[in-house]
Protein backbone atom coordinates (compact mmCIF):
# COMPACT_ATOMS: atom_id res chain seq x y z
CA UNK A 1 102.68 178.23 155.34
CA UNK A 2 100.83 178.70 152.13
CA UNK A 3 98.72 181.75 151.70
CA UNK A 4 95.21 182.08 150.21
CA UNK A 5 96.51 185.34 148.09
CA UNK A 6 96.81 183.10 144.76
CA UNK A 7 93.27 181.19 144.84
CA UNK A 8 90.57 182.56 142.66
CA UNK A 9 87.24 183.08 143.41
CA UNK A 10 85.08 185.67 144.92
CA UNK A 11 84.39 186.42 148.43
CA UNK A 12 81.52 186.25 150.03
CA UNK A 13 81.00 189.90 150.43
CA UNK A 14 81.19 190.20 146.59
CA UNK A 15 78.82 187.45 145.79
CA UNK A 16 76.70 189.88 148.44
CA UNK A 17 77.10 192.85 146.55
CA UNK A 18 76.09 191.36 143.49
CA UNK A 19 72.78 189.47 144.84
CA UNK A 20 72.15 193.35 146.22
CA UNK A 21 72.61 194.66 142.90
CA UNK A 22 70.28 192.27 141.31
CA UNK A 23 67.28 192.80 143.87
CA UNK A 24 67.92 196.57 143.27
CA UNK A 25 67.57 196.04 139.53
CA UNK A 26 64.65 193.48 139.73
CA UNK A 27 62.79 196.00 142.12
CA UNK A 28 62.96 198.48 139.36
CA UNK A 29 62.15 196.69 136.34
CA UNK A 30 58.96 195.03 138.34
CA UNK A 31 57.71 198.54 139.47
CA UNK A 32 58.20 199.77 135.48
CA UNK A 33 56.53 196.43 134.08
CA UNK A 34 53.44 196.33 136.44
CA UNK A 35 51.41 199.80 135.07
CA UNK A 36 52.31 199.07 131.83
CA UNK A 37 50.54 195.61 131.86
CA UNK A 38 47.26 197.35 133.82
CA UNK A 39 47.81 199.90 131.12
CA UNK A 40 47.57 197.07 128.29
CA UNK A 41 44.18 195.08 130.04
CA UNK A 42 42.84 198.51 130.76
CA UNK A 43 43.19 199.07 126.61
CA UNK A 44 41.78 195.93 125.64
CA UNK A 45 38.75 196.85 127.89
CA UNK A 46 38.05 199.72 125.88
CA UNK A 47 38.51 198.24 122.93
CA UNK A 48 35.75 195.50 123.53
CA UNK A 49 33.23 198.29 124.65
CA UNK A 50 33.95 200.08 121.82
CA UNK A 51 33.28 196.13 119.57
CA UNK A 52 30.49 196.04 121.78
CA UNK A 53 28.39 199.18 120.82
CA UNK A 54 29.60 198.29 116.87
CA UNK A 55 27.67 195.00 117.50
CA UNK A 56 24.78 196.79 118.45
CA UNK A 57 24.93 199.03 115.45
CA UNK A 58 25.21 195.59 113.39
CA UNK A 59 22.44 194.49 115.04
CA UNK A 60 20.19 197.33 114.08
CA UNK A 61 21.29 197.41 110.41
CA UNK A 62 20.21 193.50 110.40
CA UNK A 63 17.06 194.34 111.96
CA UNK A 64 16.46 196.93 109.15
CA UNK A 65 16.98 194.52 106.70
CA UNK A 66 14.42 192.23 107.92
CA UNK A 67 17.29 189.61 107.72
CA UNK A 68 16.95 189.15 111.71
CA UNK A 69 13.39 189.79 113.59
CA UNK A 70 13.31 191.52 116.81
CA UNK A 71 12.08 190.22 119.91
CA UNK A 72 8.31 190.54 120.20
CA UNK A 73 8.66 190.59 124.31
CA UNK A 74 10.97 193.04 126.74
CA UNK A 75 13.07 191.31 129.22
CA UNK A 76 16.29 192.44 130.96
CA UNK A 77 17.97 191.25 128.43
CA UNK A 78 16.35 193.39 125.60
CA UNK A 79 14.23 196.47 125.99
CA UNK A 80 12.75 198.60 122.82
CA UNK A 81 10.51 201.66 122.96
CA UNK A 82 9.77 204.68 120.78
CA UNK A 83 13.35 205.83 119.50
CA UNK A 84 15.68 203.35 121.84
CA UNK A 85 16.97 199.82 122.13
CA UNK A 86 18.41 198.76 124.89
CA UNK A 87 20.62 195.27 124.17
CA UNK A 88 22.10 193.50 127.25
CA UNK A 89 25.79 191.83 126.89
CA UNK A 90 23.89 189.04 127.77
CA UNK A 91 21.42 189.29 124.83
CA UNK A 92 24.59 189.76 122.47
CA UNK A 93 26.10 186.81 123.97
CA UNK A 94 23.12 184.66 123.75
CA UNK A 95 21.68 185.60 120.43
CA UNK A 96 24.92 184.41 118.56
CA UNK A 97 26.21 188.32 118.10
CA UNK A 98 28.86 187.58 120.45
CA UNK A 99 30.73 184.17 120.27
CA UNK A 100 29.13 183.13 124.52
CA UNK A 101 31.86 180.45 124.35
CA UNK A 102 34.57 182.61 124.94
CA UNK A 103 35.85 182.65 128.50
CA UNK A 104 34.61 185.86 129.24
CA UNK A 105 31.16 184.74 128.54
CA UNK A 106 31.39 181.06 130.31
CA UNK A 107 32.93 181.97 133.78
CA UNK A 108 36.03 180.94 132.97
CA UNK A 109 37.28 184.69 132.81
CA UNK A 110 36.62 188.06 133.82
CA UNK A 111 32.61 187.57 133.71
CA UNK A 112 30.94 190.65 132.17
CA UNK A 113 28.13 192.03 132.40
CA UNK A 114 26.79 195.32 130.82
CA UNK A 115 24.09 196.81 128.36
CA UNK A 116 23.90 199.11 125.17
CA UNK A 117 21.36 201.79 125.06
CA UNK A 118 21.08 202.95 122.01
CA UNK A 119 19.30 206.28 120.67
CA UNK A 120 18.17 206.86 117.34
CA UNK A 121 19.05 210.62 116.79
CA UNK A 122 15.53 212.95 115.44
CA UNK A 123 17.79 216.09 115.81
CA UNK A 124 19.55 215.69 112.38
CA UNK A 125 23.17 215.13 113.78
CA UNK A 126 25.67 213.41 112.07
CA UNK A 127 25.08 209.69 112.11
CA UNK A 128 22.06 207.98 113.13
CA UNK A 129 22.04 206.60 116.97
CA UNK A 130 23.87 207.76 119.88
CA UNK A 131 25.06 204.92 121.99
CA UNK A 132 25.90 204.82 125.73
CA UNK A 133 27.50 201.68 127.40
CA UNK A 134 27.67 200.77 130.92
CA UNK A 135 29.82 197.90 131.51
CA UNK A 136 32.11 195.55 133.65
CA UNK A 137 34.38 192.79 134.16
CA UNK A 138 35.81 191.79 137.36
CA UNK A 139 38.78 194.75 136.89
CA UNK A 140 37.06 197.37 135.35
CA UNK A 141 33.70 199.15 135.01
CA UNK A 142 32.74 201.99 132.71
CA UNK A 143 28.81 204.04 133.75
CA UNK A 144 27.06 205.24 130.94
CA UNK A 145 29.74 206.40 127.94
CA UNK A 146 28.05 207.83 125.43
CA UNK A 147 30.05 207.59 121.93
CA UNK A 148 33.93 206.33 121.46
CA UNK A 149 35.22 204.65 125.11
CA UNK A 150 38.53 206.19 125.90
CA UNK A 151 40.91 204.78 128.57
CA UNK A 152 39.97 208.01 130.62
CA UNK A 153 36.42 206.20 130.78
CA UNK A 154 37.57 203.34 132.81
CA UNK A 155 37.16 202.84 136.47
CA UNK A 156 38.31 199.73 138.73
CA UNK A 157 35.55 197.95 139.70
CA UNK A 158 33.52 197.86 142.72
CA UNK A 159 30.74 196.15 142.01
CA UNK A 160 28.24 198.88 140.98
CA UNK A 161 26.00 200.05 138.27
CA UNK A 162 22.94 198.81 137.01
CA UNK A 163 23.32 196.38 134.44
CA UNK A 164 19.92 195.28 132.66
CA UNK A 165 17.83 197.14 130.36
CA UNK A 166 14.30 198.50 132.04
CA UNK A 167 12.12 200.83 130.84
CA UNK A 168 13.16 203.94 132.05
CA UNK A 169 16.48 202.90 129.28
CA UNK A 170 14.12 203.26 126.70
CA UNK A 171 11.97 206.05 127.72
């Protein structure tokens, strides 16, 4: 009678072992990989705010120049009074400032929504308007920033905030 000592292969308990070994090390890698990527679309969220509120300083240098005329009427969209604007995401996207094809401004995306109030400083600080930014997409949310957006900023959303420019912004 022949024995099986000379075939070659593995058993089945070793194949076992090794399937084990690889869900241990896929478990691992997974739990490392998923912060890091919330960590990353987090970043980019702060990054737009912070391209946001440089549009709206853009905006205001243009309307200085005269190259660009401001609205003459106040919506939600845009609201002006003594010493503050207040600029809509909407108003950015739909006045050409931001490009409203991209999928974040078509529904294809994470839909945002948000507004700019900014302040033109009469205290003699540095620099000339103070911004704050309240802002969301369907992940995140920051409420009412005022300056440089920071990761520590950033909230998940849950669907609240106020999001159009009225006249107590501009007050």
């Amino acid at each position: 009678m022949q024995t099986l000592r000379n075939k070659k292969g593995f058993t089945l308990i070793e194949l076992l072992a090794v399937i084990v070994v690889l869900a241990v090390v896929i478990a691992i890698g997974t739990t490392a990989v998923f912060p890091m990527v919330n960590n990353i679309k987090k970043g980019a969220f702060v990054d737009e705010a912070n391209i946001f509120m440089g549009i709206a300083s853009d905006i205001l240098n243009i309307y200085d120049t005269g190259a660009i005329k401001e609205p003459d009427s106040m919506s939600d969209d845009f609201q002006k009074g003594a010493n503050k604007y207040c600029f809509s995401l909407k108003y950015l996207a739909e006045n050409g400032f931001i490009d409203k094809d991209i999928k974040y401004f078509t529904g294809e995306g994470h839909e945002y929504d948000g507004k700019i109030i900014v302040d033109m400083k009469t205290d003699g600080t540095m620099g000339r308007y103070k911004y704050t930014i309240t802002m969301h997409n369907d992940l995140y949310y920051i409420n009412n920033v005022t300056g440089t957006v920071d990761a520590s900023n950033v909230e998940d959303y849950n669907n609240n905030g106020e999001f159009v420019c009225t006249n107590a912004d501009v007050a």
